[in-house]
C-alpha atoms as a PDB file:
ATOM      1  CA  UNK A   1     -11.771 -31.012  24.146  1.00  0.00           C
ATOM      2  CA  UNK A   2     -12.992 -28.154  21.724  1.00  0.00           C
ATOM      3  CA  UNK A   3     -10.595 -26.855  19.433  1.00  0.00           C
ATOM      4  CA  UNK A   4      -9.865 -23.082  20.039  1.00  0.00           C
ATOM      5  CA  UNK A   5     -11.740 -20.675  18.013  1.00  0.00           C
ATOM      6  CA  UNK A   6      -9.176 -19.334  15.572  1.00  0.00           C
ATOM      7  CA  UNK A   7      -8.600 -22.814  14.413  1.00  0.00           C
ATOM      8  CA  UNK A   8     -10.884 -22.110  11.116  1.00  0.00           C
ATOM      9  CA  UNK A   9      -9.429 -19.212  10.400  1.00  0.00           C
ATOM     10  CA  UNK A  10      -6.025 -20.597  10.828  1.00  0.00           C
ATOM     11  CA  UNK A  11      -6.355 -23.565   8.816  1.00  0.00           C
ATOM     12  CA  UNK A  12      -8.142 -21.600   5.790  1.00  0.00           C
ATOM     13  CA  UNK A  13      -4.821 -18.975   6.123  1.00  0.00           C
ATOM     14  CA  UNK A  14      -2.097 -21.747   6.004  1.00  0.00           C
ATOM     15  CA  UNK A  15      -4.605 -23.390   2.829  1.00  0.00           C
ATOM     16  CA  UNK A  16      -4.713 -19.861   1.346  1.00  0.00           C
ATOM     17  CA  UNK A  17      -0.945 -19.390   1.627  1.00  0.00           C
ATOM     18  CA  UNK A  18      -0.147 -23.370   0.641  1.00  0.00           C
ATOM     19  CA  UNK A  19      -2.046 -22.890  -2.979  1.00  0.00           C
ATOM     20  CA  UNK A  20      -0.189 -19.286  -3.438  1.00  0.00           C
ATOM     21  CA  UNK A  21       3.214 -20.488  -2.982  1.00  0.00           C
ATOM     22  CA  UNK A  22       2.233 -23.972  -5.283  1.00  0.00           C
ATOM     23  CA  UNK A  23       1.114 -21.323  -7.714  1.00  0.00           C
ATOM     24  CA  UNK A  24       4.190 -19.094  -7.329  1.00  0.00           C
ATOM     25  CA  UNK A  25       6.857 -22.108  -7.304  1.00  0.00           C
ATOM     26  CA  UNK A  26       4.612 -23.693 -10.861  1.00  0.00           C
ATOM     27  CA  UNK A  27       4.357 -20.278 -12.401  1.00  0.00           C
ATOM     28  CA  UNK A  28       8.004 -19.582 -12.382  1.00  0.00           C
ATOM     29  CA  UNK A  29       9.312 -23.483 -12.928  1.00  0.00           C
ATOM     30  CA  UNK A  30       6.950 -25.558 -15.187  1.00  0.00           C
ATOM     31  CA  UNK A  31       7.376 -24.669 -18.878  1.00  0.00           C
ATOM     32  CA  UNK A  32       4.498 -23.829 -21.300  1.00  0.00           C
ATOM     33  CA  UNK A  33       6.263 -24.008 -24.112  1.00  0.00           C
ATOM     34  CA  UNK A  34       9.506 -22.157 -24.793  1.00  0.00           C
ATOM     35  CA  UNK A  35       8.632 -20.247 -21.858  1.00  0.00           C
ATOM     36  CA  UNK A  36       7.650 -20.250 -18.163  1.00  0.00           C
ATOM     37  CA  UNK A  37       3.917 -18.612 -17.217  1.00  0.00           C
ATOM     38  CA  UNK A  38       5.842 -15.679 -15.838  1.00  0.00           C
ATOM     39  CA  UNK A  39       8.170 -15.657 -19.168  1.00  0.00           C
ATOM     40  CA  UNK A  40       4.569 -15.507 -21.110  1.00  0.00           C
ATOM     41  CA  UNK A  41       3.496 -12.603 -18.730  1.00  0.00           C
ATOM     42  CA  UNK A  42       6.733 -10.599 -19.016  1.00  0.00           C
ATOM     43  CA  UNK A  43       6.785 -11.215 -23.126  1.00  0.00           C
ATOM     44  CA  UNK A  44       3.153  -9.722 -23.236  1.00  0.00           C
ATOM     45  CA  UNK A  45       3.897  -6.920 -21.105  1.00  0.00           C
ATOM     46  CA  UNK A  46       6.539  -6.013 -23.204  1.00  0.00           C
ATOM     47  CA  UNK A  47       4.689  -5.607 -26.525  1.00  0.00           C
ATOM     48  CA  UNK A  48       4.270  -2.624 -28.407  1.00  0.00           C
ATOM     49  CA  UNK A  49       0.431  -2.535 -27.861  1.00  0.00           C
ATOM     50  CA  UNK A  50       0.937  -2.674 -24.241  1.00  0.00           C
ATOM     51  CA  UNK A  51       3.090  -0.159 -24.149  1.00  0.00           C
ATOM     52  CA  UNK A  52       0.563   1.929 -25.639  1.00  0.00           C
ATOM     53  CA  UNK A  53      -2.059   1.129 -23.189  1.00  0.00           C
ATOM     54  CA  UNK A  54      -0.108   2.130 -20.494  1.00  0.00           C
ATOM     55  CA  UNK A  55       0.909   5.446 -22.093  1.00  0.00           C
ATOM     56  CA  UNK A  56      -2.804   6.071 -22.272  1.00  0.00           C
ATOM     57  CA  UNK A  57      -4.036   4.896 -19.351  1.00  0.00           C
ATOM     58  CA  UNK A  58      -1.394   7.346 -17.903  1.00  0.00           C
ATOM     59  CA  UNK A  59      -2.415  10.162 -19.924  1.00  0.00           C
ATOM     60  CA  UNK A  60      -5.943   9.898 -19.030  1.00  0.00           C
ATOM     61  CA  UNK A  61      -5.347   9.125 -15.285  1.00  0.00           C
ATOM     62  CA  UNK A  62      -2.701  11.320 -15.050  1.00  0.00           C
ATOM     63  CA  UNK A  63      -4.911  14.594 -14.022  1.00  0.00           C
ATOM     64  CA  UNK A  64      -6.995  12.807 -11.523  1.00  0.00           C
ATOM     65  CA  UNK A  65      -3.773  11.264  -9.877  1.00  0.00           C
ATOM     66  CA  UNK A  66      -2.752  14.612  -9.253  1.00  0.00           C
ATOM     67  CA  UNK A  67      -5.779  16.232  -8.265  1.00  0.00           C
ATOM     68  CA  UNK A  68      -5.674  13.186  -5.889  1.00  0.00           C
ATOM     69  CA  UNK A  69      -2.288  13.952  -5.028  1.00  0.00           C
ATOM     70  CA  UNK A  70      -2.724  17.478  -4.076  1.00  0.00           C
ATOM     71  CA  UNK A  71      -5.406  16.846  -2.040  1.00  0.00           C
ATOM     72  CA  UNK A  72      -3.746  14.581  -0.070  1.00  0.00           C
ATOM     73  CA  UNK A  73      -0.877  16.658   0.804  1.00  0.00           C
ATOM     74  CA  UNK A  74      -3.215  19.831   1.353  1.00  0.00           C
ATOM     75  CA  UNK A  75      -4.914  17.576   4.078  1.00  0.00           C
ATOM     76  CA  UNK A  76      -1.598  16.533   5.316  1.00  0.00           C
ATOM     77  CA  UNK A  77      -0.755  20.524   5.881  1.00  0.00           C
ATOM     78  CA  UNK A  78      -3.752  21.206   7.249  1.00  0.00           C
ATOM     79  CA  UNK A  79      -3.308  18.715   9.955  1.00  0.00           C
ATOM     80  CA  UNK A  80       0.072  19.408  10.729  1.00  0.00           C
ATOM     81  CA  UNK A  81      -0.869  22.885  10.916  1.00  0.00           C
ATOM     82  CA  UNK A  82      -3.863  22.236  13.107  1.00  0.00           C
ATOM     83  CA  UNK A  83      -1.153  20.219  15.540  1.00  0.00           C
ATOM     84  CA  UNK A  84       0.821  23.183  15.689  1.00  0.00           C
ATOM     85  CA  UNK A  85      -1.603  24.938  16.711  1.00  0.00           C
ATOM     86  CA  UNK A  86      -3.127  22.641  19.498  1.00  0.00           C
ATOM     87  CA  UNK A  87       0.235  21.976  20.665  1.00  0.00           C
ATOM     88  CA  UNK A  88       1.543  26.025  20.884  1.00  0.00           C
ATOM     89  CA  UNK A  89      -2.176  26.493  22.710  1.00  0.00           C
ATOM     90  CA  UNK A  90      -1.468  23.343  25.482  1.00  0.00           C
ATOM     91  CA  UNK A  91       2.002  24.624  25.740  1.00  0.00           C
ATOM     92  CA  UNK A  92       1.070  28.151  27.156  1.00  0.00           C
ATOM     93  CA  UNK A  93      -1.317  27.458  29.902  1.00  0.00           C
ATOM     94  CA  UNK A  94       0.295  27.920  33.715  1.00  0.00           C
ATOM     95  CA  UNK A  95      -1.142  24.261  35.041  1.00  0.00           C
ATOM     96  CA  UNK A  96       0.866  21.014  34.953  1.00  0.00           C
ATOM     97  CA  UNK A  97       4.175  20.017  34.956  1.00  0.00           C
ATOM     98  CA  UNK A  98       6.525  22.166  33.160  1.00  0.00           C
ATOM     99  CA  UNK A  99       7.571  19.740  30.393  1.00  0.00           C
ATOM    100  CA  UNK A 100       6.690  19.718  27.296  1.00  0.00           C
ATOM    101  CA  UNK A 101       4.679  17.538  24.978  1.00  0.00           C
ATOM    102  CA  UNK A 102       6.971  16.112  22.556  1.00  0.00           C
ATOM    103  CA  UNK A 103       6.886  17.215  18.898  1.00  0.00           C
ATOM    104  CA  UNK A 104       5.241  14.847  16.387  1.00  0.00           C
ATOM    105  CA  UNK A 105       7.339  12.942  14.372  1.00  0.00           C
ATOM    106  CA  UNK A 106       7.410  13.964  10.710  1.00  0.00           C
ATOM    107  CA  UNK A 107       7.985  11.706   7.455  1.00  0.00           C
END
């Protein structure tokens, strides 16, 4: 009998997921010290000095974000526009049906 072909794959996922959850369940149970690893991680994120590298980070990333941003959403009018468009132009010809296409759904 050979074994079906997603077998590898499937027994490298359930592995994969196996080690994260023995990772997750240690992390947030065993003690290193006074605190947990996730305890360390949420002590050091907390810190002054962190603090400040986030507040830079943001302040330097900040303007390409939303450059990045407003490009996005330009490109998100354009192509609701363009639909628009397509949809008004296969809308007014005389051959098919009758009904109409239904309206795309907007976020």
């Amino acid at each position: 009998m050979v074994p079906p072909r997603y077998a590898p794959r499937m027994i490298r996922l359930l592995v994969f997921l196996a080690i994260a959850g023995g990772l997750a369940f240690c992390g947030s149970t065993v003690k290193l010290g006074n605190r947990t690893f996730f305890g360390h991680i949420r002590a050091i994120w907390a810190t002054e000095e962190v603090q400040d590298l986030k507040e830079g980070v943001k302040d330097k990333a900040g303007p390409a974000a939303n450059k990045v941003k407003k490009g996005v959403e330009a490109g998100y009018k354009a192509m609701t526009e363009d639909e628009k468009k397509a949809a008004a132009a296969a809308g007014s010809g005389s051959a098919g049906s009758g009904a109409k296409t239904p309206a795309p759904a907007t976020p």
